[in-house]
N, C-alpha and C. Protein backbone atom coordinates (compact mmCIF):
# COMPACT_ATOMS: atom_id res chain seq x y z
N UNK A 1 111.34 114.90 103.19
CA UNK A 1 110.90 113.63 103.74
C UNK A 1 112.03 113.12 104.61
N UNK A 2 111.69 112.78 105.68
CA UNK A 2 112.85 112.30 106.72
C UNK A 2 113.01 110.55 106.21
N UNK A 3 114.16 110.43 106.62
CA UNK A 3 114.74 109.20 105.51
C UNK A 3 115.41 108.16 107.60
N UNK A 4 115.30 107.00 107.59
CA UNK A 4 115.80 106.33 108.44
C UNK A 4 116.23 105.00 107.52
N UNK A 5 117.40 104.90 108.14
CA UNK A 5 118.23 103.65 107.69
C UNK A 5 118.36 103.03 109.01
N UNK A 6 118.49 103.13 109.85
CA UNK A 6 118.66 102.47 111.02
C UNK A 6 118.06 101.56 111.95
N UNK A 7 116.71 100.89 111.48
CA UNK A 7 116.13 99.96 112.04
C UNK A 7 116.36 98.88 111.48
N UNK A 8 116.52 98.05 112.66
CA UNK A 8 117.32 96.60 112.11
C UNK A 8 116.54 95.44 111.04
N UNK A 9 115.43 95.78 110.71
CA UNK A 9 114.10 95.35 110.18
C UNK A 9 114.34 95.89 108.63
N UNK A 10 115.14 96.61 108.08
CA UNK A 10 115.16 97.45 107.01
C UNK A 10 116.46 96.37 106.46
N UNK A 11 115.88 96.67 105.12
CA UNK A 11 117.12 96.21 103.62
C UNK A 11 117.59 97.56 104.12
N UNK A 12 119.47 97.44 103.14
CA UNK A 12 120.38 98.11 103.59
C UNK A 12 119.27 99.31 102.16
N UNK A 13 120.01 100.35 102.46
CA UNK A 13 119.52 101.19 101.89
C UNK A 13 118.62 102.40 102.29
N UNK A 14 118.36 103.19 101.70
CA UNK A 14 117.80 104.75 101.97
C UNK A 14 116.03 104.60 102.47
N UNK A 15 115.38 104.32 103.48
CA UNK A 15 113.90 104.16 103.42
C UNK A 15 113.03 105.31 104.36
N UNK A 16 112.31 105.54 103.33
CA UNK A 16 111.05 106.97 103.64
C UNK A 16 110.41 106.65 105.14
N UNK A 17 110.50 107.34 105.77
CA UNK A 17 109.48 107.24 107.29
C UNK A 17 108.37 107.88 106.74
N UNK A 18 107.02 106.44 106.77
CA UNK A 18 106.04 106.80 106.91
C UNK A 18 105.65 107.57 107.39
N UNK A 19 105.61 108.37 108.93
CA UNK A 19 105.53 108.92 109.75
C UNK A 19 105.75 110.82 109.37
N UNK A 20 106.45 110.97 108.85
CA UNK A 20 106.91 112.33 108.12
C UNK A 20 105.92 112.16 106.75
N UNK A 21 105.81 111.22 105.91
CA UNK A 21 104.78 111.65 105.05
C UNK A 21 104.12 112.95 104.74
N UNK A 22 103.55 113.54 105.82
CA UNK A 22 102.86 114.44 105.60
C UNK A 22 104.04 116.07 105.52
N UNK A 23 104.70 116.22 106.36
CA UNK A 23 105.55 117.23 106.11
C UNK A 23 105.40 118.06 104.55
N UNK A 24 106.06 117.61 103.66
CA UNK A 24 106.43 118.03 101.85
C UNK A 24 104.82 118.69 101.60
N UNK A 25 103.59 117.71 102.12
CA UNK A 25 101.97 118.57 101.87
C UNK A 25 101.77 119.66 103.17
N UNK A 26 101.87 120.23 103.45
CA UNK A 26 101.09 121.11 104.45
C UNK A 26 100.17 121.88 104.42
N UNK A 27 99.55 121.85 102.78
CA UNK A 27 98.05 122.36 102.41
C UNK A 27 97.43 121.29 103.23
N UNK A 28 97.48 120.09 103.01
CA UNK A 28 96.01 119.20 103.66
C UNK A 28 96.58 118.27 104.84
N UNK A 29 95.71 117.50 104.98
CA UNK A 29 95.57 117.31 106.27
C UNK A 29 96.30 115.27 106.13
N UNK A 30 97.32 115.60 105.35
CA UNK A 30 97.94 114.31 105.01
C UNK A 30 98.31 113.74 106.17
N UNK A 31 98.65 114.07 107.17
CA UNK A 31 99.33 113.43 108.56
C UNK A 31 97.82 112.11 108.70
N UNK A 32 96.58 112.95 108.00
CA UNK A 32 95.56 111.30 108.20
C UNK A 32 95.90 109.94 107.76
N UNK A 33 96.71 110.39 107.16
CA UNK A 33 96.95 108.50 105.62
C UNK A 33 98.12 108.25 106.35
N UNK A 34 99.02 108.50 107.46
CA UNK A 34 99.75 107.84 107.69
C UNK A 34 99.61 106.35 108.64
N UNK A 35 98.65 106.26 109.42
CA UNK A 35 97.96 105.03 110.02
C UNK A 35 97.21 104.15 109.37
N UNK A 36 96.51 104.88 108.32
CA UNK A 36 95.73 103.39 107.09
C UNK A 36 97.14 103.44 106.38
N UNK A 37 97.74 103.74 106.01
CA UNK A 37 99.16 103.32 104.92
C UNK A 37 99.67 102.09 105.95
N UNK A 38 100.02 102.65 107.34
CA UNK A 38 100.90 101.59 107.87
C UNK A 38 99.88 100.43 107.91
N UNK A 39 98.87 100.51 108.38
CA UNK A 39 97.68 99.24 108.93
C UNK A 39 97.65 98.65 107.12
N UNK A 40 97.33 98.64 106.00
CA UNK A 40 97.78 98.37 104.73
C UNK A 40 98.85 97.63 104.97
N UNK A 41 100.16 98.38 104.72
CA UNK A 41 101.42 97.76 104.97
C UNK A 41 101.46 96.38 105.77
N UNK A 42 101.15 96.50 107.44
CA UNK A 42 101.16 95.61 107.87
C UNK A 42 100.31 94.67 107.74
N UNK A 43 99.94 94.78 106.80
CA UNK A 43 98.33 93.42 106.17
C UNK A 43 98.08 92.30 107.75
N UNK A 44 97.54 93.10 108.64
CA UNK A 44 97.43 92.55 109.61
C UNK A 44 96.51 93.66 111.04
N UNK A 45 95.64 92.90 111.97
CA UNK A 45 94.93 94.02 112.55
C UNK A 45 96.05 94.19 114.01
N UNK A 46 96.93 93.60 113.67
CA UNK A 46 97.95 93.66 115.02
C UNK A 46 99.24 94.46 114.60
N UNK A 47 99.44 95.39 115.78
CA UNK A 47 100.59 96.53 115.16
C UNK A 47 101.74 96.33 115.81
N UNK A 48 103.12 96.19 114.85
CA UNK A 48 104.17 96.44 115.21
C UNK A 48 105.05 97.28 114.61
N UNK A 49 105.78 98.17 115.25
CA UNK A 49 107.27 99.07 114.53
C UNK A 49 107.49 97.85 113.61
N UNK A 50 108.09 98.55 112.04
CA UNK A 50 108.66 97.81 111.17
C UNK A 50 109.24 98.72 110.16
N UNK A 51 108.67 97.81 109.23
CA UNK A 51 109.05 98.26 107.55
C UNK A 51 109.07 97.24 106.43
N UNK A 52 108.32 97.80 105.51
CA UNK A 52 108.23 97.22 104.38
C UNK A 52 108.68 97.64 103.11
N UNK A 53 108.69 96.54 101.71
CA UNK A 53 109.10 97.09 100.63
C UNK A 53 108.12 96.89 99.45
N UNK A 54 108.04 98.22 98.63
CA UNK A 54 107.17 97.55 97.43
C UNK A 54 107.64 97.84 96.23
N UNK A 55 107.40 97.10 95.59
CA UNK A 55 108.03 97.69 94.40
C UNK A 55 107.16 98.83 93.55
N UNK A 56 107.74 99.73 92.78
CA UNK A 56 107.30 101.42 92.60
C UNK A 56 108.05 101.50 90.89
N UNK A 57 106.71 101.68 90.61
CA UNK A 57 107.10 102.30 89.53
C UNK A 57 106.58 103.81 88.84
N UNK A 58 107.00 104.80 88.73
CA UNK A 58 107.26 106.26 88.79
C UNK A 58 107.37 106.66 86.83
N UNK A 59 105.93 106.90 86.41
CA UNK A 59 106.37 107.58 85.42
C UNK A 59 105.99 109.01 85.17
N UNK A 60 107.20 109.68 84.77
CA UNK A 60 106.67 111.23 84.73
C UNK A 60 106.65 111.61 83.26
N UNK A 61 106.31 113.10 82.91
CA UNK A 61 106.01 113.41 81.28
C UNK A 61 107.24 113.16 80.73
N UNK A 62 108.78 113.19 80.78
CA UNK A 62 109.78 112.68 79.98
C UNK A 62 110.18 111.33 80.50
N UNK A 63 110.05 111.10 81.37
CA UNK A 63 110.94 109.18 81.48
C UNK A 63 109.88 108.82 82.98
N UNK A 64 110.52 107.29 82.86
CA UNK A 64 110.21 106.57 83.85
C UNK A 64 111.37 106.20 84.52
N UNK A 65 110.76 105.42 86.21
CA UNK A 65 111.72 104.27 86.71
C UNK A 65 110.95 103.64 87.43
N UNK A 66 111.39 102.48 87.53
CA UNK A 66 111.22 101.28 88.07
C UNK A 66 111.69 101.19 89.33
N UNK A 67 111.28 100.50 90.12
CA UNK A 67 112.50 99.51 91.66
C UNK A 67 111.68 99.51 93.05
N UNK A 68 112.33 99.78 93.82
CA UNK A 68 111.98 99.39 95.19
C UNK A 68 111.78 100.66 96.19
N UNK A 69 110.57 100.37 96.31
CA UNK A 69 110.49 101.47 98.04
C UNK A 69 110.92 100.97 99.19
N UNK A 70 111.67 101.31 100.33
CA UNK A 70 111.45 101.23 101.43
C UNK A 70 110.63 102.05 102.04
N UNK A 71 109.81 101.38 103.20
CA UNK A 71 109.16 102.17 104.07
C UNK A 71 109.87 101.77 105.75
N UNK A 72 109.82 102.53 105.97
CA UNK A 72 109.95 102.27 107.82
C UNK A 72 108.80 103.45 108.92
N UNK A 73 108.01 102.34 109.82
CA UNK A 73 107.06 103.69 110.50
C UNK A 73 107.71 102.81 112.14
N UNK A 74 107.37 103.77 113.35
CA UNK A 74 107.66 102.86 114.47
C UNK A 74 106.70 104.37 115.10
N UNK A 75 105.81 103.70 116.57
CA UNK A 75 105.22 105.17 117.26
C UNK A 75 104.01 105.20 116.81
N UNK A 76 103.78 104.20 116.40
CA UNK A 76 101.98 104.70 115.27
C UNK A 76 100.91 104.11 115.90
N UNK A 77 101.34 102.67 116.86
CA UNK A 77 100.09 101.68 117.21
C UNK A 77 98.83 102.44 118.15
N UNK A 78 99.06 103.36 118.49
CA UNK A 78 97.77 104.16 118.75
C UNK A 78 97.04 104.84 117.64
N UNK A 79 97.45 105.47 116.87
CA UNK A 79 96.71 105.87 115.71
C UNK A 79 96.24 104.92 114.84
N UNK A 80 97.23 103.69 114.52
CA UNK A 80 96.53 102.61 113.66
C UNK A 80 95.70 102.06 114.14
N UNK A 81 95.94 101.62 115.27
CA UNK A 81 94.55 100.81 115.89
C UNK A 81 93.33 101.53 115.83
N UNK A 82 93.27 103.25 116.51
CA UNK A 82 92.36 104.09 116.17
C UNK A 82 91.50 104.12 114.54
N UNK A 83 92.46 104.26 113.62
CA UNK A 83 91.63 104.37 112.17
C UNK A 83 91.69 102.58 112.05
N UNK A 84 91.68 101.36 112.35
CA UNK A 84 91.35 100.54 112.26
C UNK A 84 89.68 100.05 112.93
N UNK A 85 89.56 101.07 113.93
CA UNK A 85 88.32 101.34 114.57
C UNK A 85 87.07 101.51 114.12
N UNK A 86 88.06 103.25 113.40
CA UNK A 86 87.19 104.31 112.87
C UNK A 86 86.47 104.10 111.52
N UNK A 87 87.35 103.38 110.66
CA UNK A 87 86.95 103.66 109.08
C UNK A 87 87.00 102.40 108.39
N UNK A 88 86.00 101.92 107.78
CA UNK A 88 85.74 100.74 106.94
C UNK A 88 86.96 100.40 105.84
N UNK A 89 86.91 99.21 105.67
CA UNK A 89 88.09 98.87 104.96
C UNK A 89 88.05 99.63 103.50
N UNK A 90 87.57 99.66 102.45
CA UNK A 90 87.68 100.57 101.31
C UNK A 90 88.23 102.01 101.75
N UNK A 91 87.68 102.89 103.00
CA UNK A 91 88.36 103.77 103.72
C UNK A 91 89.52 104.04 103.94
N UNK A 92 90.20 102.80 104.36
CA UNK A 92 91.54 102.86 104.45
C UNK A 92 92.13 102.80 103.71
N UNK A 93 91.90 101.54 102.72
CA UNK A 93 92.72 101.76 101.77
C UNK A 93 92.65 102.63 100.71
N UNK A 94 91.54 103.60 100.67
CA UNK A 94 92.01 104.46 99.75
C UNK A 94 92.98 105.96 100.69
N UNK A 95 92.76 105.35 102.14
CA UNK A 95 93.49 106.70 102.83
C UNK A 95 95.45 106.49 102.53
N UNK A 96 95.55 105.00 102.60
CA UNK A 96 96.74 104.64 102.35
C UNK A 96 97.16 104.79 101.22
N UNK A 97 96.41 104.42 99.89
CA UNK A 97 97.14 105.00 98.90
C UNK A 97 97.18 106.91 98.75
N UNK A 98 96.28 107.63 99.05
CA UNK A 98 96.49 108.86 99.59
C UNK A 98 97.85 109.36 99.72
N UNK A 99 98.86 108.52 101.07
CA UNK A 99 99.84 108.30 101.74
C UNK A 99 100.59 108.12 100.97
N UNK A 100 100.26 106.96 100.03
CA UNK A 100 101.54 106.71 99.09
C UNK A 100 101.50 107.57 98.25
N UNK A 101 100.60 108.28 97.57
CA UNK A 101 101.01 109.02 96.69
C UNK A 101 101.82 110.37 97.36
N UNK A 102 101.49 110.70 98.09
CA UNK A 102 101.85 111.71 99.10
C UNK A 102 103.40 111.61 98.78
N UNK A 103 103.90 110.27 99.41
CA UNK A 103 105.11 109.72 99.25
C UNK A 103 105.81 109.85 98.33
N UNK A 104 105.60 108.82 97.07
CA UNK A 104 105.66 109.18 96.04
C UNK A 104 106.13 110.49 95.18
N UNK A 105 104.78 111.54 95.17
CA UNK A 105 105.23 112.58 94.57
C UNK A 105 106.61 112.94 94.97
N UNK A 106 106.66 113.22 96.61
CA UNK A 106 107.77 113.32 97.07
C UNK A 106 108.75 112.96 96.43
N UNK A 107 109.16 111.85 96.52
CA UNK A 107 110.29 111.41 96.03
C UNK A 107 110.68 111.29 94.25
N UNK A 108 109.70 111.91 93.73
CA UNK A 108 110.21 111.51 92.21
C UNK A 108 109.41 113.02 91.82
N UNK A 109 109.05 113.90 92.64
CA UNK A 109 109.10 115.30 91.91
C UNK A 109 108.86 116.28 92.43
N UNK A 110 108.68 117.66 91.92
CA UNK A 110 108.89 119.01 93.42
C UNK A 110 107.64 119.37 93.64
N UNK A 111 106.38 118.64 93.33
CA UNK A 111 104.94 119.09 93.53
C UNK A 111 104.06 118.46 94.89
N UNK A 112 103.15 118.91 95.14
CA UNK A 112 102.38 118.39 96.42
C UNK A 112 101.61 118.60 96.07
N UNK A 113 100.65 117.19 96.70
CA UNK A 113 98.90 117.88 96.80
C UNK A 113 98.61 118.96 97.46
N UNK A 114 97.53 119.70 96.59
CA UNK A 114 97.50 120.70 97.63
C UNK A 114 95.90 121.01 98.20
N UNK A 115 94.68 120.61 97.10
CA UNK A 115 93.75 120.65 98.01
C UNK A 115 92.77 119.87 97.45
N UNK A 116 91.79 119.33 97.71
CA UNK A 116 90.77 118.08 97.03
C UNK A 116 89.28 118.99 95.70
N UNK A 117 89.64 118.05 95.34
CA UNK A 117 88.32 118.68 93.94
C UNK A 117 87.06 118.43 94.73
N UNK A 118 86.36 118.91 93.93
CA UNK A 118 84.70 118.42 94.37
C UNK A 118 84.34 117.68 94.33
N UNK A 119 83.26 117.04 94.69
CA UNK A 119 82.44 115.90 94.31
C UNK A 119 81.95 116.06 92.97
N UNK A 120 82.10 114.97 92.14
CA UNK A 120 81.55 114.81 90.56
C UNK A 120 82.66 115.44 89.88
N UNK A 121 83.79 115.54 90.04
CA UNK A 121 84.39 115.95 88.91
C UNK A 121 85.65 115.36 88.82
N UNK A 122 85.61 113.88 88.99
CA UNK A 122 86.54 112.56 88.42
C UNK A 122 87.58 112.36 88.69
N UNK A 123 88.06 113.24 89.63
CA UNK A 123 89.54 112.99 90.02
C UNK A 123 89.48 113.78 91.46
N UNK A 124 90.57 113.20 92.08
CA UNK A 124 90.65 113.37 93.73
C UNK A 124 91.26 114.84 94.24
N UNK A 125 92.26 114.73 93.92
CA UNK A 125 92.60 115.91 94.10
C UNK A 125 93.94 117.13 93.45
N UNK A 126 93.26 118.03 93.68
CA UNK A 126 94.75 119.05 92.50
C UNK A 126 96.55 118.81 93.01
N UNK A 127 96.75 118.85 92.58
CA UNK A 127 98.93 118.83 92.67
C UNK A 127 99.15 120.16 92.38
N UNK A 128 99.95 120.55 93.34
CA UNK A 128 101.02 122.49 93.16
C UNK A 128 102.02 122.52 93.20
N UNK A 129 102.45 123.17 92.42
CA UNK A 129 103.67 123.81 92.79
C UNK A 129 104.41 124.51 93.80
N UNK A 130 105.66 124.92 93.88
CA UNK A 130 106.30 125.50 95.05
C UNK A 130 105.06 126.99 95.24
N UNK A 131 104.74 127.47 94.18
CA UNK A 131 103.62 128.71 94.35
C UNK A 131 102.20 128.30 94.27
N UNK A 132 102.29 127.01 95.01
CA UNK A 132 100.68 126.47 95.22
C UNK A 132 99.81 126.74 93.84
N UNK A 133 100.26 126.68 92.59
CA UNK A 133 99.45 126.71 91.65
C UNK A 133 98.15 125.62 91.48
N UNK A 134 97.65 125.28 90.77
CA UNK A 134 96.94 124.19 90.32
C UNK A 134 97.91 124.02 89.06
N UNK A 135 98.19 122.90 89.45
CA UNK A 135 99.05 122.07 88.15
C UNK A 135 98.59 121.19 87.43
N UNK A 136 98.12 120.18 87.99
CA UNK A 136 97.85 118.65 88.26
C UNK A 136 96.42 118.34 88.81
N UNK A 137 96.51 117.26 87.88
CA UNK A 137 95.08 116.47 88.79
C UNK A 137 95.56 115.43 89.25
N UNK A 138 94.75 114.39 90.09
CA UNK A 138 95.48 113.31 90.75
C UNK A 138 94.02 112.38 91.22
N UNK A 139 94.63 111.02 90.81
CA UNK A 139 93.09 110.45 90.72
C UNK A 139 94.10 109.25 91.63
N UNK A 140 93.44 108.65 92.48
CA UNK A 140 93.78 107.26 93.14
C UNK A 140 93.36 106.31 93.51
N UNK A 141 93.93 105.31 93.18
CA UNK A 141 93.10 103.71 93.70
C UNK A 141 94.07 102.74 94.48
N UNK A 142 93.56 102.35 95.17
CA UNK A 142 94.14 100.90 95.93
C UNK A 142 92.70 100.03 95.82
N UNK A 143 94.13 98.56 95.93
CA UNK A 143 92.84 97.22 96.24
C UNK A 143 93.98 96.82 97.21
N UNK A 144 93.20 95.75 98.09
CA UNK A 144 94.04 94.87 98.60
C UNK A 144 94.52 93.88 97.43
N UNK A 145 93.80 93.03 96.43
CA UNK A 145 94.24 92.05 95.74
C UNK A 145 94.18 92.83 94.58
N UNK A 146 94.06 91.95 93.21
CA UNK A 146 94.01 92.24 92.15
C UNK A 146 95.15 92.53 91.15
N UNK A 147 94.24 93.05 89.58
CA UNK A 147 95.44 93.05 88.91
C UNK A 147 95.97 94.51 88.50
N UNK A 148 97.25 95.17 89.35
CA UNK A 148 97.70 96.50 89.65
C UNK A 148 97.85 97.01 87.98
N UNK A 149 97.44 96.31 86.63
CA UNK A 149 96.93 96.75 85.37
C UNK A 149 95.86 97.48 85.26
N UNK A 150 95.36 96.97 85.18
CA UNK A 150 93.29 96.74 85.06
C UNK A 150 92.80 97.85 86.36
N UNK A 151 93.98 97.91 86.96
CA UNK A 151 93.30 99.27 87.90
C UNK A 151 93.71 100.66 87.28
N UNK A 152 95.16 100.43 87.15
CA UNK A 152 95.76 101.52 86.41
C UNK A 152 94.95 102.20 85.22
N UNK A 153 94.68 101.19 84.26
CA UNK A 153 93.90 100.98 83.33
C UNK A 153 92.12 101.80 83.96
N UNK A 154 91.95 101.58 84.62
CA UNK A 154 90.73 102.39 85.47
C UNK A 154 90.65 103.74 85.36
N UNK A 155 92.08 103.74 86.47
CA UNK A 155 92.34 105.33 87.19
C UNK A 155 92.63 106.25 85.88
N UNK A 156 93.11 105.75 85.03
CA UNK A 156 93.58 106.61 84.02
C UNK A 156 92.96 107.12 82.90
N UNK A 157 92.09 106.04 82.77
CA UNK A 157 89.91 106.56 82.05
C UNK A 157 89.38 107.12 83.13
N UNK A 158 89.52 107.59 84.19
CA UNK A 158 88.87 108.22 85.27
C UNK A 158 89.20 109.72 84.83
N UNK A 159 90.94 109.81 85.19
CA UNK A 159 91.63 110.86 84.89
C UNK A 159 91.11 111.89 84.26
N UNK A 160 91.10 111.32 83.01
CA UNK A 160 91.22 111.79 81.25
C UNK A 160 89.97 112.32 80.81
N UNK A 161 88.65 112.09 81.86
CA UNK A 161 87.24 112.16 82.23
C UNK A 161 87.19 113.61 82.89
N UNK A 162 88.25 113.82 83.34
CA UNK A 162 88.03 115.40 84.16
C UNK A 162 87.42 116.41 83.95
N UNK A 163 86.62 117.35 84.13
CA UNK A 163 86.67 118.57 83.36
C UNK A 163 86.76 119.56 82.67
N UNK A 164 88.00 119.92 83.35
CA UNK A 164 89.26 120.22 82.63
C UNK A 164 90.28 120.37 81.55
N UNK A 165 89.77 119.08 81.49
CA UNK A 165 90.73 118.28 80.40
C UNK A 165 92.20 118.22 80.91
N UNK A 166 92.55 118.56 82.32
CA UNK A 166 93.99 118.55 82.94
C UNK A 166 94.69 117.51 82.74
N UNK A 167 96.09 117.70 82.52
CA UNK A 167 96.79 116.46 82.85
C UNK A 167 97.20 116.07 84.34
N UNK A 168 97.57 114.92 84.74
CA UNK A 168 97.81 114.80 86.02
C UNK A 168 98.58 113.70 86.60
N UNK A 169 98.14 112.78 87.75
CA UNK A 169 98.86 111.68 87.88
C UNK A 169 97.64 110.71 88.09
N UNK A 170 98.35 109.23 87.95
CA UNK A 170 96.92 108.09 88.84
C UNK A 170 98.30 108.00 89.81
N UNK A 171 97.77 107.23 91.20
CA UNK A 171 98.18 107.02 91.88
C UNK A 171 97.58 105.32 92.23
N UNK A 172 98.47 104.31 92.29
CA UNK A 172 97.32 102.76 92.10
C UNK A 172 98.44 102.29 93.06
N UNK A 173 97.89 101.33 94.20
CA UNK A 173 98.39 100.24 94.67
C UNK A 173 97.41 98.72 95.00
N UNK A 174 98.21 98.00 95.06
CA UNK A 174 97.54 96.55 95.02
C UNK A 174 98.53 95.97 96.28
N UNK A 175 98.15 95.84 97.61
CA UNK A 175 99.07 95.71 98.61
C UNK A 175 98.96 94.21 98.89
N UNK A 176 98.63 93.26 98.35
CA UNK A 176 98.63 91.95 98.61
C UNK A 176 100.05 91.49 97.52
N UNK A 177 100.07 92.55 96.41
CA UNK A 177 101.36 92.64 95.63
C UNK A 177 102.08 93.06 96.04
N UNK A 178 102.47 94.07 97.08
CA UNK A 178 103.33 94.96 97.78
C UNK A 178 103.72 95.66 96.42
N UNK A 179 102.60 96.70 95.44
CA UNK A 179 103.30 96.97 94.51
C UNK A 179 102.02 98.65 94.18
N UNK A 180 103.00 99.49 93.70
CA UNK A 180 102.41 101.03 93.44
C UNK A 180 103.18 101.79 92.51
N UNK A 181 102.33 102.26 91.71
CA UNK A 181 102.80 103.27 90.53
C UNK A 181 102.27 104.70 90.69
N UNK A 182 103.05 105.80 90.38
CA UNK A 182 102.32 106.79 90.14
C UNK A 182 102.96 107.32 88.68
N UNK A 183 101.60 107.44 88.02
CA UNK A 183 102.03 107.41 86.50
C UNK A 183 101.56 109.09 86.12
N UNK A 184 102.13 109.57 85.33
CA UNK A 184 101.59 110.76 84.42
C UNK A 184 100.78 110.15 83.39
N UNK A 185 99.41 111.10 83.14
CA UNK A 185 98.79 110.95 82.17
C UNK A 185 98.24 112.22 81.34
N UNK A 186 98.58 112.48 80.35
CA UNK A 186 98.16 113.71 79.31
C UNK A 186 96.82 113.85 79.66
N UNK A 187 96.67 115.40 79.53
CA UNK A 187 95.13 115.83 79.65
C UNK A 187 94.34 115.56 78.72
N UNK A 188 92.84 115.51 78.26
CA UNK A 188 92.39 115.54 77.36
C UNK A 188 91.77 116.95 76.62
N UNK A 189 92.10 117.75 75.95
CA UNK A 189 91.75 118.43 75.60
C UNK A 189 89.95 118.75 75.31
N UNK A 190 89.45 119.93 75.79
CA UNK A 190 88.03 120.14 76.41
C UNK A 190 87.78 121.21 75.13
């Protein structure tokens, strides 16, 4: 993930370019969620270079952490405006959390999405390994408002619903909170 500190708009510190997002996946076609992530972000239908922060909380099968994302995107206002065009609001925001999880994994572990489940079978899409295994399932939600619990709380009876019985991740943001978790959740045994 390409990392920029240098826009004057940024807290001091290490922040993810939206924009690279997609790089770490190169099974799918992630470079899409980077224009609904930013249009999200900028909770606004007017685009400017920036950056934002949310707070992130990251739990994996042995520990958690807590704290702060930076984001920084600049170069995008043609594509955002485009999927602001193209795709209804529930659209986006589930393309943006997409993005964030994208992100996410990135930064808190060595797996990527790698290709989408079917229709009817409760979760979005599989997570791989460096040998493109199927590892993981990965279920995701965004709202604009709400309570980033009670969704979690959702995604994670969604999860556990799988097929499979896989374990995997939820991926949840609530961007009126400026706030996103990607949590591990045990499989259910089938």
């Amino acid at each position: 993930m390409t990392r920029a500190s240098d826009s004057p708009a940024v807290v001091a510190g290490t922040n993810v370019d939206v924009v690279q997002l997609h790089v770490p996946h190169p099974r799918i076609r992630a470079k899409d969620w980077r224009a609904p992530l930013i249009h999200r972000l900028l909770k606004s239908d007017r685009y400017k270079d920036g950056a934002a922060r949310l707070s992130r909380s990251f739990r994996g099968p042995t520990s958690q952490t807590d704290g702060t994302l930076g984001l920084v995107w600049k170069d995008m206002r043609e594509d955002v405006l485009q999927c602001a065009r193209t795709y209804q609001e529930p659209v986006l925001t589930e393309f943006a959390t997409l993005g964030l999880a994208c992100i996410l994994l990135t930064e808190n572990t060595d797996l990527s999405i790698s290709e989408v489940t079917r229709r009817g079978e409760k979760v979005d899409y599989w997570i791989g390994d460096s040998n493109n295994r199927k590892k993981y399932v990965l279920e995701v939600g965004g709202q604009q408002g709400g309570s980033l619990d009670a969704l979690a709380s959702t995604k994670t009876a969604q999860l556990e619903e799988n097929p499979w019985g896989s374990a995997g991740y939820i991926c949840v943001a609530v961007y009126d909170l400026d706030a996103a978790r990607l949590w591990y959740c045990e499989g259910v045994e089938r």
